[in-house]
Structure formats: structure tokens, C-alpha cells
PDB file of N, CA and C in Angstrom:
ATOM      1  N   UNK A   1     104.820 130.983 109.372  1.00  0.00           N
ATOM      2  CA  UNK A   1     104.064 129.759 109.384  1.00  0.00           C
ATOM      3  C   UNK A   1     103.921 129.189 107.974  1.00  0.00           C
ATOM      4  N   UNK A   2     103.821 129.880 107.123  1.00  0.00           N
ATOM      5  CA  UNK A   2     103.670 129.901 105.539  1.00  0.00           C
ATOM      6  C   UNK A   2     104.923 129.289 105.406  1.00  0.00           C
ATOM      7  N   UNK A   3     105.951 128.873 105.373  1.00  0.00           N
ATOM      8  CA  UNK A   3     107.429 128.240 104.984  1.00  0.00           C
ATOM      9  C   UNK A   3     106.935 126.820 105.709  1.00  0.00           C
ATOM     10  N   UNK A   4     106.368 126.609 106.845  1.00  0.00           N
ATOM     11  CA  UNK A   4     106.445 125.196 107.744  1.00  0.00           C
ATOM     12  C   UNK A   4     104.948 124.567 106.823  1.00  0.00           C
ATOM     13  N   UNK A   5     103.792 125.073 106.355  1.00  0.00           N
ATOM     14  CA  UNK A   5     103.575 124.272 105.739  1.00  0.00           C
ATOM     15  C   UNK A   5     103.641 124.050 104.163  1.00  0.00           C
ATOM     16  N   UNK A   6     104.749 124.921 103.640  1.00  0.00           N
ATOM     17  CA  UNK A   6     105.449 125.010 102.844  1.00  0.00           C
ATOM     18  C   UNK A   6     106.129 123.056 102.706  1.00  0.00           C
ATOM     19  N   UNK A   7     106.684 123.218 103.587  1.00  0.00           N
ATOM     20  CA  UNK A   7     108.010 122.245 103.888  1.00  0.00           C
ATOM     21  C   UNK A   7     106.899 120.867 103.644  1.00  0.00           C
ATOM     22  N   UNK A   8     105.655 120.700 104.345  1.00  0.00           N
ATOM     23  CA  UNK A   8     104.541 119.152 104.426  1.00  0.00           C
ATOM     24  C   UNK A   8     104.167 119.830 103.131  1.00  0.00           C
ATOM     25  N   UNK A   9     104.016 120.497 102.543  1.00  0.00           N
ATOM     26  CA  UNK A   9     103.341 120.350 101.091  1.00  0.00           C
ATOM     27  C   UNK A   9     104.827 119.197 100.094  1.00  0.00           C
ATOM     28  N   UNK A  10     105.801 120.117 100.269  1.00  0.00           N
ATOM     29  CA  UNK A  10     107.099 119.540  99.517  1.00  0.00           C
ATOM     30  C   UNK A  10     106.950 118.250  99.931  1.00  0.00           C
ATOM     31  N   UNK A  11     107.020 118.026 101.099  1.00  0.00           N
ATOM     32  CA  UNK A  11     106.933 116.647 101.543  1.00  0.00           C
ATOM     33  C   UNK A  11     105.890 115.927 100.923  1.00  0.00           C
ATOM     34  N   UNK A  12     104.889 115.891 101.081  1.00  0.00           N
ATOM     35  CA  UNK A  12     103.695 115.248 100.290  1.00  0.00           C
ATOM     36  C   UNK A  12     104.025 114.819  98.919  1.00  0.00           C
ATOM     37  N   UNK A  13     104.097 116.520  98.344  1.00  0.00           N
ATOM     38  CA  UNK A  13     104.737 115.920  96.855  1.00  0.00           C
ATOM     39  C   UNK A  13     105.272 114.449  96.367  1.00  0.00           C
ATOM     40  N   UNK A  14     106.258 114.665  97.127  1.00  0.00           N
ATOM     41  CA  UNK A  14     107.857 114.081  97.137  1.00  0.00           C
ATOM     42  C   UNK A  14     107.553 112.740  97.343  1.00  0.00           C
ATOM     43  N   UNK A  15     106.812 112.278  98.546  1.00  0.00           N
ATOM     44  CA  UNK A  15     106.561 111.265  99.102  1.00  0.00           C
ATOM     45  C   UNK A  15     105.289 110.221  98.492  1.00  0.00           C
ATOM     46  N   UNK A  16     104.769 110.807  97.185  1.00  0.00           N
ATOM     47  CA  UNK A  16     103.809 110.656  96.208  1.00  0.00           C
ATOM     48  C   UNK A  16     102.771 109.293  96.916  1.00  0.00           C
ATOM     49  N   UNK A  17     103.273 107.894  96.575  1.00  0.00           N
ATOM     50  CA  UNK A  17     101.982 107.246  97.006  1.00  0.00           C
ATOM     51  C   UNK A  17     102.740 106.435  98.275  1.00  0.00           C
ATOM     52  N   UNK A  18     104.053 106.990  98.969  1.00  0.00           N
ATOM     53  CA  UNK A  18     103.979 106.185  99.825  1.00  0.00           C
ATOM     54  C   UNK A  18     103.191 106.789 101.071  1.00  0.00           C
ATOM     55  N   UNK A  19     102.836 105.997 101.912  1.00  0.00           N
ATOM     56  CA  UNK A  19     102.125 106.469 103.353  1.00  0.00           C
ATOM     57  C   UNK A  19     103.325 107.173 104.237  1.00  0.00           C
ATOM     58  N   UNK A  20     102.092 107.829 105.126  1.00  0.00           N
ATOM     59  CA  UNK A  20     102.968 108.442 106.482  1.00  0.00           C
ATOM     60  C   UNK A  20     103.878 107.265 107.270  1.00  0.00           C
ATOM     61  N   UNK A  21     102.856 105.871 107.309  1.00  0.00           N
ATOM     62  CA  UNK A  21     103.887 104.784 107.969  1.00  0.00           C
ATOM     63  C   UNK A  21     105.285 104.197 107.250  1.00  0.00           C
ATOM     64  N   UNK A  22     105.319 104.373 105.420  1.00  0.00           N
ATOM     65  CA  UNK A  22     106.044 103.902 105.346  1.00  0.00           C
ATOM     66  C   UNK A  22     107.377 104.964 105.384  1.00  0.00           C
ATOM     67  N   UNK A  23     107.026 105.811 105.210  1.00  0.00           N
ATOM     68  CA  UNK A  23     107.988 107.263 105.663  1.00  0.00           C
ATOM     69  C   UNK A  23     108.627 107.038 107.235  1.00  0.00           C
ATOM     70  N   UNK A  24     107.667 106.581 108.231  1.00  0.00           N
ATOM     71  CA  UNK A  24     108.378 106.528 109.566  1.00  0.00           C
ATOM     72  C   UNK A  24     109.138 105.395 109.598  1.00  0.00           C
ATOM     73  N   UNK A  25     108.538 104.018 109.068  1.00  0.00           N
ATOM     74  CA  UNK A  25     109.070 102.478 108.613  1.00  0.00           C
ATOM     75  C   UNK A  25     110.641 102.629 108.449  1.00  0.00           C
ATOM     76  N   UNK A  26     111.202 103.562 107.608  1.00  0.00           N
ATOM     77  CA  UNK A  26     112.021 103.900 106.835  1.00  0.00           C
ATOM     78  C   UNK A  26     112.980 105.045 107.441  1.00  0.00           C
ATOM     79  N   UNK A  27     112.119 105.740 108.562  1.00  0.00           N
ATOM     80  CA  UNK A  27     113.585 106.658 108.984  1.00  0.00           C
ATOM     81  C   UNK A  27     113.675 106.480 110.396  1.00  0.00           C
ATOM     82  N   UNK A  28     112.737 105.628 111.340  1.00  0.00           N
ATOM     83  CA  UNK A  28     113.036 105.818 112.729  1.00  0.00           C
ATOM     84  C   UNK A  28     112.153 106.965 113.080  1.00  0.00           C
ATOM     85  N   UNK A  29     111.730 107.471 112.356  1.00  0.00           N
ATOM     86  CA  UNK A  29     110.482 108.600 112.996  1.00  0.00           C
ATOM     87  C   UNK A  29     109.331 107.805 113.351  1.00  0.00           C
ATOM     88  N   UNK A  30     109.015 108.573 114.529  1.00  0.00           N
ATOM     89  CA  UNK A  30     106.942 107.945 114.754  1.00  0.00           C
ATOM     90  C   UNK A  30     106.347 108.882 114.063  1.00  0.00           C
ATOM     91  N   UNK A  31     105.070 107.973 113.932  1.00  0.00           N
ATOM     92  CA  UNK A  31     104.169 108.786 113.035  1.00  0.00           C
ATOM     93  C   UNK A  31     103.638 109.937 114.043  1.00  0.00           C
ATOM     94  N   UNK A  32     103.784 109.448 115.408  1.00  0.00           N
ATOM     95  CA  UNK A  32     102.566 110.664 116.490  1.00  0.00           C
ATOM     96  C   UNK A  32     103.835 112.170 115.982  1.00  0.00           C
ATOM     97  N   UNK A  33     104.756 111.950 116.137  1.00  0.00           N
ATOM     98  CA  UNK A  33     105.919 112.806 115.987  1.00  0.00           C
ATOM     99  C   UNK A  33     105.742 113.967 114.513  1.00  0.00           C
ATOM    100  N   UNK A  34     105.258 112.884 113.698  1.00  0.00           N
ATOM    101  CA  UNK A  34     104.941 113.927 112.171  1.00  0.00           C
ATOM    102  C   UNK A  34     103.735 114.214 112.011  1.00  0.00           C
ATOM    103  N   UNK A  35     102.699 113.474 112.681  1.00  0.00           N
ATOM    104  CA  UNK A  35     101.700 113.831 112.636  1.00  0.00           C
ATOM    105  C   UNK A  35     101.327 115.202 113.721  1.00  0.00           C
ATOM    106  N   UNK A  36     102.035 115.146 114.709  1.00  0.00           N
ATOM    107  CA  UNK A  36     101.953 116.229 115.655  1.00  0.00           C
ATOM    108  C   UNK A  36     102.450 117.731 115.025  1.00  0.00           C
ATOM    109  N   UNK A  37     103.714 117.608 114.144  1.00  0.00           N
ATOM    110  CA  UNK A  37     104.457 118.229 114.081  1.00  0.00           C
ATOM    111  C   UNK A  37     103.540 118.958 112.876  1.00  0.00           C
ATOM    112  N   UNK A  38     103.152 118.182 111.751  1.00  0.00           N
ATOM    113  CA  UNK A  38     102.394 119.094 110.459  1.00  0.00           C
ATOM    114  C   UNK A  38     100.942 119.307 111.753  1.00  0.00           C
ATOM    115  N   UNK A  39     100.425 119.042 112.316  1.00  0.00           N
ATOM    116  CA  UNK A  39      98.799 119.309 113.141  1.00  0.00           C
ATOM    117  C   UNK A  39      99.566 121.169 113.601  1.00  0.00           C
ATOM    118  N   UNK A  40     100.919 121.245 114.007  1.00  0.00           N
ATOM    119  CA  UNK A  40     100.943 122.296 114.675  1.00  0.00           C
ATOM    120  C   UNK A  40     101.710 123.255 114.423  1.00  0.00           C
ATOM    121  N   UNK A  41     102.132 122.679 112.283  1.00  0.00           N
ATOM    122  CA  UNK A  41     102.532 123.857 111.313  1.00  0.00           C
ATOM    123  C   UNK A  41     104.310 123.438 111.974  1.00  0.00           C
ATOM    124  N   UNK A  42     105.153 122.821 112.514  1.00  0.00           N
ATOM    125  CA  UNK A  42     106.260 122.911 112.724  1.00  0.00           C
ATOM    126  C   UNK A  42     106.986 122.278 111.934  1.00  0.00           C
ATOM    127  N   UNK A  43     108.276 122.836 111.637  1.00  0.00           N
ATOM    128  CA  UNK A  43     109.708 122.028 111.112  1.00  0.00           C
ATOM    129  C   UNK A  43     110.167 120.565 112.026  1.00  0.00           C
ATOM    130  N   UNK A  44     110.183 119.736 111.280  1.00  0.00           N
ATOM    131  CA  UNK A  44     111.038 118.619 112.392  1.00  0.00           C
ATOM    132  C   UNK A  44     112.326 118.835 112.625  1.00  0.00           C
ATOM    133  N   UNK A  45     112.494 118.279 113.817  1.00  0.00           N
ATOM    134  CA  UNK A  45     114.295 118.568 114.133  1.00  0.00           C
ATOM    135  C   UNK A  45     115.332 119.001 112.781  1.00  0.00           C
ATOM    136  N   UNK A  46     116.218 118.778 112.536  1.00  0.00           N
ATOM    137  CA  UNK A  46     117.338 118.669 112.162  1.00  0.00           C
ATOM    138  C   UNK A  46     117.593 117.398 111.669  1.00  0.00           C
ATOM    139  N   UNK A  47     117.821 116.689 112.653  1.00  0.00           N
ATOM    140  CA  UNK A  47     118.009 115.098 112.283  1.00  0.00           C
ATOM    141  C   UNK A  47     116.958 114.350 111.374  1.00  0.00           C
ATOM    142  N   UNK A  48     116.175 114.627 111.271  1.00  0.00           N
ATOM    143  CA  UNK A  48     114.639 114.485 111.232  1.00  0.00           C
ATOM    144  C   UNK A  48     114.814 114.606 109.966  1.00  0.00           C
ATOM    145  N   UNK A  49     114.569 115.660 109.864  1.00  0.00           N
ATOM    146  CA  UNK A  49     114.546 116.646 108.430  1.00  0.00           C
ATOM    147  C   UNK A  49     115.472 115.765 107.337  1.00  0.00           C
ATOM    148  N   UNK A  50     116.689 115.910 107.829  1.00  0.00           N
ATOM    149  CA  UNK A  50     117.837 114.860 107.234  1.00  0.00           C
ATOM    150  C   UNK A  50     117.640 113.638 106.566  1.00  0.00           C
ATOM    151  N   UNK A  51     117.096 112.627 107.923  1.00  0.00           N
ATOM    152  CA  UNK A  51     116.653 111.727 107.636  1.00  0.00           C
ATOM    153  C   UNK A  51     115.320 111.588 106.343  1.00  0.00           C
ATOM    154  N   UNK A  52     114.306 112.170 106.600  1.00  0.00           N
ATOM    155  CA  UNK A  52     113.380 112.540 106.144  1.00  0.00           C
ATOM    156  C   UNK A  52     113.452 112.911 104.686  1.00  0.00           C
ATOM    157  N   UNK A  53     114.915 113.885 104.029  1.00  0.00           N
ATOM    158  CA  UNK A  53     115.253 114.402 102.798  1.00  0.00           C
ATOM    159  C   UNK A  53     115.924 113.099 102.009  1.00  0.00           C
ATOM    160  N   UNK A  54     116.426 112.340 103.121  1.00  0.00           N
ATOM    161  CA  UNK A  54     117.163 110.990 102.182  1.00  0.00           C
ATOM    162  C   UNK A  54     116.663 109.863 101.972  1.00  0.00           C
ATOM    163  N   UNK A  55     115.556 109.859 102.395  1.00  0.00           N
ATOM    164  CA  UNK A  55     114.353 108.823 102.306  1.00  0.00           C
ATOM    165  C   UNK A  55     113.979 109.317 100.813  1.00  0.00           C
ATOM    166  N   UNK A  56     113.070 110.588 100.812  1.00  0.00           N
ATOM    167  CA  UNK A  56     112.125 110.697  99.566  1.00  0.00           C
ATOM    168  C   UNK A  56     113.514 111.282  98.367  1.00  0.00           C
ATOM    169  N   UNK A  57     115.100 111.182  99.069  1.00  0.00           N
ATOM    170  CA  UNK A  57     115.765 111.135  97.578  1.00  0.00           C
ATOM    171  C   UNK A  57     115.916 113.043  97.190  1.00  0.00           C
ATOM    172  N   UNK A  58     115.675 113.606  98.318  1.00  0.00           N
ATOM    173  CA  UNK A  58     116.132 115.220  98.290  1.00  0.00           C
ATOM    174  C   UNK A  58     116.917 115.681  98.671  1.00  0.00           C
ATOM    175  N   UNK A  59     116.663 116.936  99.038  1.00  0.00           N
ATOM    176  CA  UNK A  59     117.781 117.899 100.082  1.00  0.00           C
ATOM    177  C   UNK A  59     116.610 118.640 100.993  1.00  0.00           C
ATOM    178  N   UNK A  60     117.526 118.813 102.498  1.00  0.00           N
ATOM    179  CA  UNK A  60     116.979 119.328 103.245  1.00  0.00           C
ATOM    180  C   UNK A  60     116.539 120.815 102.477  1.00  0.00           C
ATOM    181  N   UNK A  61     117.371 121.315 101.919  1.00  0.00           N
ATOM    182  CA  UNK A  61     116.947 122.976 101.685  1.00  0.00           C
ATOM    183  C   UNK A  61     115.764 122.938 100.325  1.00  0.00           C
ATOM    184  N   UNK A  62     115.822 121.681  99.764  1.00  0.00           N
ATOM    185  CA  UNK A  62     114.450 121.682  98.862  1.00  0.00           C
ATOM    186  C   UNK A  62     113.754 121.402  99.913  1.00  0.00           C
ATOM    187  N   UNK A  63     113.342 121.043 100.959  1.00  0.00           N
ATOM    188  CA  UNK A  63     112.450 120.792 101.774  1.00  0.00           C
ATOM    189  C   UNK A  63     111.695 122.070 102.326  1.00  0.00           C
ATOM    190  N   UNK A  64     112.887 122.984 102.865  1.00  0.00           N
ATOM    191  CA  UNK A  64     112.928 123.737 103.405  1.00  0.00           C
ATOM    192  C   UNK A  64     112.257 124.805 102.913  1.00  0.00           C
ATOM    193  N   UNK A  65     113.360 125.281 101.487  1.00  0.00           N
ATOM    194  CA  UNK A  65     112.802 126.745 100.762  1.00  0.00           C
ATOM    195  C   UNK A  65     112.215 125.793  99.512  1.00  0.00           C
ATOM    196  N   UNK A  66     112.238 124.944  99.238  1.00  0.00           N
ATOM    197  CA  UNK A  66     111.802 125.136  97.470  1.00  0.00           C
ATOM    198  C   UNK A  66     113.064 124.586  96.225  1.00  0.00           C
ATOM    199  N   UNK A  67     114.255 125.075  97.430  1.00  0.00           N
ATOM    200  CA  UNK A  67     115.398 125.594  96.059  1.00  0.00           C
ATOM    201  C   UNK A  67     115.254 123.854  95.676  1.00  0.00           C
ATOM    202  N   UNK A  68     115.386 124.033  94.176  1.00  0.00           N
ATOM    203  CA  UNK A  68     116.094 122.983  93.422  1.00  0.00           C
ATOM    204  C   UNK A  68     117.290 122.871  93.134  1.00  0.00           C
ATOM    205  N   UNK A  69     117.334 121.178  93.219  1.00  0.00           N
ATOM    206  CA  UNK A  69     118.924 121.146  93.085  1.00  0.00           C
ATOM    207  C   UNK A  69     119.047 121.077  91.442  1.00  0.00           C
ATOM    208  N   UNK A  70     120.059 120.422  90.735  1.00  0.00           N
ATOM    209  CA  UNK A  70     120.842 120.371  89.744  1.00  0.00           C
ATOM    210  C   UNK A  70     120.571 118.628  88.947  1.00  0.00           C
ATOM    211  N   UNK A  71     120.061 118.130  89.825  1.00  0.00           N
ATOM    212  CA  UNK A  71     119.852 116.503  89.799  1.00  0.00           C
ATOM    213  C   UNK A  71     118.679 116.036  89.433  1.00  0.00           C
ATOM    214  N   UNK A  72     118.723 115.539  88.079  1.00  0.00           N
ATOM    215  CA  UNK A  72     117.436 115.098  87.781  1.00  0.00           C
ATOM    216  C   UNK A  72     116.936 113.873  88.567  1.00  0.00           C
ATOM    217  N   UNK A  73     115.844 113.911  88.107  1.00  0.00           N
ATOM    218  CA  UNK A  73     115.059 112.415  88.986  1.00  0.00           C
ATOM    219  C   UNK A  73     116.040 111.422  89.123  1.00  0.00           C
ATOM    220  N   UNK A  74     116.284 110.680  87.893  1.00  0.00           N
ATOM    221  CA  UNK A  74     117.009 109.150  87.595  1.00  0.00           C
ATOM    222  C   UNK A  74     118.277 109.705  88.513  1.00  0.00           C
ATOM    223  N   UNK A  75     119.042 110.684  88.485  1.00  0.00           N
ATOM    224  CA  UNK A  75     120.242 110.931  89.417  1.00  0.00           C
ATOM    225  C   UNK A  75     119.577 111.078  90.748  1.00  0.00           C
ATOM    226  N   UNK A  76     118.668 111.558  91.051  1.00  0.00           N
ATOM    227  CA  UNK A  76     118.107 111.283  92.675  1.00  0.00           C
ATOM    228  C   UNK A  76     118.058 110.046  93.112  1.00  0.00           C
ATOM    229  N   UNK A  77     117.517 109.259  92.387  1.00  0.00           N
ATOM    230  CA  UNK A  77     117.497 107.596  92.680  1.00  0.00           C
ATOM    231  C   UNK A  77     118.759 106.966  92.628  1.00  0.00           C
ATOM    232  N   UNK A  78     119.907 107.338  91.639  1.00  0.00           N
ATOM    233  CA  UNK A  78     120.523 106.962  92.363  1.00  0.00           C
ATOM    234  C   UNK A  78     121.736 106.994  93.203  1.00  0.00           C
ATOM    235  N   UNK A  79     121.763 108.405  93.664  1.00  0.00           N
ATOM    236  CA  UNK A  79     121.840 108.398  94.806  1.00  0.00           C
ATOM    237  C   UNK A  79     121.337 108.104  96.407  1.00  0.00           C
ATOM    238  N   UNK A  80     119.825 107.567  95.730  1.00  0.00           N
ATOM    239  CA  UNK A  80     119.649 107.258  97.310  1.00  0.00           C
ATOM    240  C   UNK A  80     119.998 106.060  96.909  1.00  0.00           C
ATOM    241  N   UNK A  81     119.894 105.275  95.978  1.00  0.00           N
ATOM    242  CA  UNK A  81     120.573 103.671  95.702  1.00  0.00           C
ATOM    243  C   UNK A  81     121.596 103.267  96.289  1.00  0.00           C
ATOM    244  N   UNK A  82     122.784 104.305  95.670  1.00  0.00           N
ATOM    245  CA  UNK A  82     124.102 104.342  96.364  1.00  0.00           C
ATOM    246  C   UNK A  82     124.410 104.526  98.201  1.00  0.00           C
ATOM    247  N   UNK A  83     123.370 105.443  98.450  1.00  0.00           N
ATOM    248  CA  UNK A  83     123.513 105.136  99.841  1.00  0.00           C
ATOM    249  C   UNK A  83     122.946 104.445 100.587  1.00  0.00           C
ATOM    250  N   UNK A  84     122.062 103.772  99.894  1.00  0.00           N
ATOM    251  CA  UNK A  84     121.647 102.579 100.307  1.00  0.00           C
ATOM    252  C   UNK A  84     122.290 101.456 100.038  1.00  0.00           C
ATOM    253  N   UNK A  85     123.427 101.137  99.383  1.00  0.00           N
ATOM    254  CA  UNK A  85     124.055 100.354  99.258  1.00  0.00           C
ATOM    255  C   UNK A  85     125.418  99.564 100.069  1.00  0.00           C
ATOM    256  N   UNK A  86     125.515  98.192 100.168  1.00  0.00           N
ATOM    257  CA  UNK A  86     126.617  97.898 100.469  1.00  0.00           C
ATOM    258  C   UNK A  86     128.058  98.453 100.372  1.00  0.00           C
ATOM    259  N   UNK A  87     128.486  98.320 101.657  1.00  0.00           N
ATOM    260  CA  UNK A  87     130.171  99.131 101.780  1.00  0.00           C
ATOM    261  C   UNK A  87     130.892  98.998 100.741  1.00  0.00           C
ATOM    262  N   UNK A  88     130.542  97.349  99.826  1.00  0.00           N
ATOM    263  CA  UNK A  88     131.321  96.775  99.236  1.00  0.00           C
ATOM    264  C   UNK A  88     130.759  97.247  97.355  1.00  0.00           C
ATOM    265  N   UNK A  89     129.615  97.437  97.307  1.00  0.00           N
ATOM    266  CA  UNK A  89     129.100  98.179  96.114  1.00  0.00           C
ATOM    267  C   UNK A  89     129.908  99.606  95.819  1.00  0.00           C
ATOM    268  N   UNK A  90     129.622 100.378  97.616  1.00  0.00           N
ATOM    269  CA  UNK A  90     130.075 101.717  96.766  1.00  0.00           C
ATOM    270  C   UNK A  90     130.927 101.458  96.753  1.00  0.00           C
ATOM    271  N   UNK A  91     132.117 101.001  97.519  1.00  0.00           N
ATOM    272  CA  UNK A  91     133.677 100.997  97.265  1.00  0.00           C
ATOM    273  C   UNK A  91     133.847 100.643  95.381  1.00  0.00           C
ATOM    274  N   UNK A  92     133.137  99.760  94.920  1.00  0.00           N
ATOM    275  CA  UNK A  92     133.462  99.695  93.312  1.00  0.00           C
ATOM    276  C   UNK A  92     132.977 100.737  92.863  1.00  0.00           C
ATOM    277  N   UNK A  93     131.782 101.269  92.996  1.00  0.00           N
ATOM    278  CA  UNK A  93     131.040 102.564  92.308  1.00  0.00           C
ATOM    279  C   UNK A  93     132.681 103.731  92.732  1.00  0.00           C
ATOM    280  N   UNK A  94     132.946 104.095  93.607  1.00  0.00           N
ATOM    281  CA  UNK A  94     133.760 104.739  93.801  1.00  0.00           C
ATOM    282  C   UNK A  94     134.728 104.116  92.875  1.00  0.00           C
ATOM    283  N   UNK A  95     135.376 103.453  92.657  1.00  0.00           N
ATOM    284  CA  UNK A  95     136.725 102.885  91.864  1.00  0.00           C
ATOM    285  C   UNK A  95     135.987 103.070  90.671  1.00  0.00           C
ATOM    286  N   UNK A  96     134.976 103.021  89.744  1.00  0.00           N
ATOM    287  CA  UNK A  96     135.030 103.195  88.489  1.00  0.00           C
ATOM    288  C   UNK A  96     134.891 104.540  88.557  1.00  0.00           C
ATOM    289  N   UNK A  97     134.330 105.579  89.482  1.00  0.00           N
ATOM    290  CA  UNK A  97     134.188 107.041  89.144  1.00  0.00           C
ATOM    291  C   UNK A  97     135.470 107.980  88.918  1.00  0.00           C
ATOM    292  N   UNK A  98     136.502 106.724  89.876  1.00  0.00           N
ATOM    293  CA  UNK A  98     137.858 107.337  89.958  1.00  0.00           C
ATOM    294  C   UNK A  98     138.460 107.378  88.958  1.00  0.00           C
ATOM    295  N   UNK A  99     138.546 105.654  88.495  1.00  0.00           N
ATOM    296  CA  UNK A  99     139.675 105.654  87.573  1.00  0.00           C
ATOM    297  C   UNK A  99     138.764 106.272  86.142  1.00  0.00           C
ATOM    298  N   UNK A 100     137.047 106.671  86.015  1.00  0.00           N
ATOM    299  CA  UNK A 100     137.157 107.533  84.904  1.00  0.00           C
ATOM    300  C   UNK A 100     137.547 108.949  85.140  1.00  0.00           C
ATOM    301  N   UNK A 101     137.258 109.468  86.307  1.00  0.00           N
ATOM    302  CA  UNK A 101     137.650 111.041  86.442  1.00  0.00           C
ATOM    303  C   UNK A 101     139.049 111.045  86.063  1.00  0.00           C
ATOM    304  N   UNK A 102     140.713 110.011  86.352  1.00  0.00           N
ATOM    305  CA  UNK A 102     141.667 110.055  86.126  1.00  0.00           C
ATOM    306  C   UNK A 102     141.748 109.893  84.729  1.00  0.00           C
ATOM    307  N   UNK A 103     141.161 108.945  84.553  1.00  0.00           N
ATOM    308  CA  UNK A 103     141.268 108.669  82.811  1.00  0.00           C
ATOM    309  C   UNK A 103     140.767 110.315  81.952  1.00  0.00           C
ATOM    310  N   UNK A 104     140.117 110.747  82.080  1.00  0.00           N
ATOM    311  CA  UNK A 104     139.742 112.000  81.689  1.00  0.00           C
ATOM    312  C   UNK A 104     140.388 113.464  81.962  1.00  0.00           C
ATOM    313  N   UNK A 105     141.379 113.273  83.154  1.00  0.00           N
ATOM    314  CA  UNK A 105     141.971 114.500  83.423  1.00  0.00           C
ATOM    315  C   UNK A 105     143.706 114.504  82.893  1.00  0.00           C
TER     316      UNK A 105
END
């Protein structure tokens, strides 16, 4: 039980001054759904979780255990930037990462 409210503490953290609504606003979750789910110490789905880790800009397994990733803040943002972005953004973000990784190898 200690790991599940492990996981709503991380969450809290993470989710600093936005609300529970704008967390559901943002992934297709209901609030009765997260609110049920921390009232009765549980993990959300899978999908959930997912959703949930790419909203506040994480990883499911920092959610999960704790582990940290490798990615500082400013690189968390933007990656959720990037996937929040137009087909037509990343396709250039992709073309400059390319032609520097080629330019460099």
C-alpha cells in the first residue's frame, strides 16, 4: 500500500499548483476516477498512468518507484513541448537533430 500512496505523493509533487481538474482537463481522466482511486490507495490503469506521466512531463516508473530519470527540468519541458507539438514542428525539430547528429558523426 506504501508504493500506491507513494505514486499520489509523486504526483502531487509534480503536479505543483495545477488542480485535480486541470490534470483531468488535460488527459481525459474524471476527477471521480482519481479521486476514487487515491480515497482507496490504488494505481490507475496503465493508460492512465501514461497519460497522467506526460501531462506533468515524467515517466511512468518515476511515478511508480521514485527512479529518476537523466533529464533535467528545462529537458522535461521540452519534451512535453515537442509532443505537444504540430506534425509539422516536430518533423523540423527532427531534421535539425538529424542533420546535427550526421554532421557530428
Amino acid at each position: 500500500m506504501e508504493a500506491k500512496n507513494d505514486f499520489w505523493k509523486r504526483f502531487d509533487e509534480l503536479r505543483g499548483d495545477k488542480t485535480l481538474q486541470d490534470v483531468c482537463d488535460n488527459t481525459g481522466i474524471l476527477i471521480g476516477t482519481i479521486k476514487r482511486l487515491r480515497a482507496d490507495a490504488r494505481f490507475p490503469s496503465l493508460a492512465d498512468a501514461d497519460k497522467i506521466a506526460k501531462y506533468l512531463n515524467t515517466t511512468i516508473d518515476y511515478l511508480l518507484n521514485g527512479e529518476t530519470d537523466q533529464f533535467t527540468p528545462l529537458e522535461r519541458e521540452f519534451i512535453g513541448k515537442f509532443r505537444d507539438s504540430p506534425r509539422n514542428i516536430k518533423t523540423l525539430i527532427e531534421q535539425v537533430v538529424g542533420s546535427t547528429i550526421n554532421i557530428n558523426n
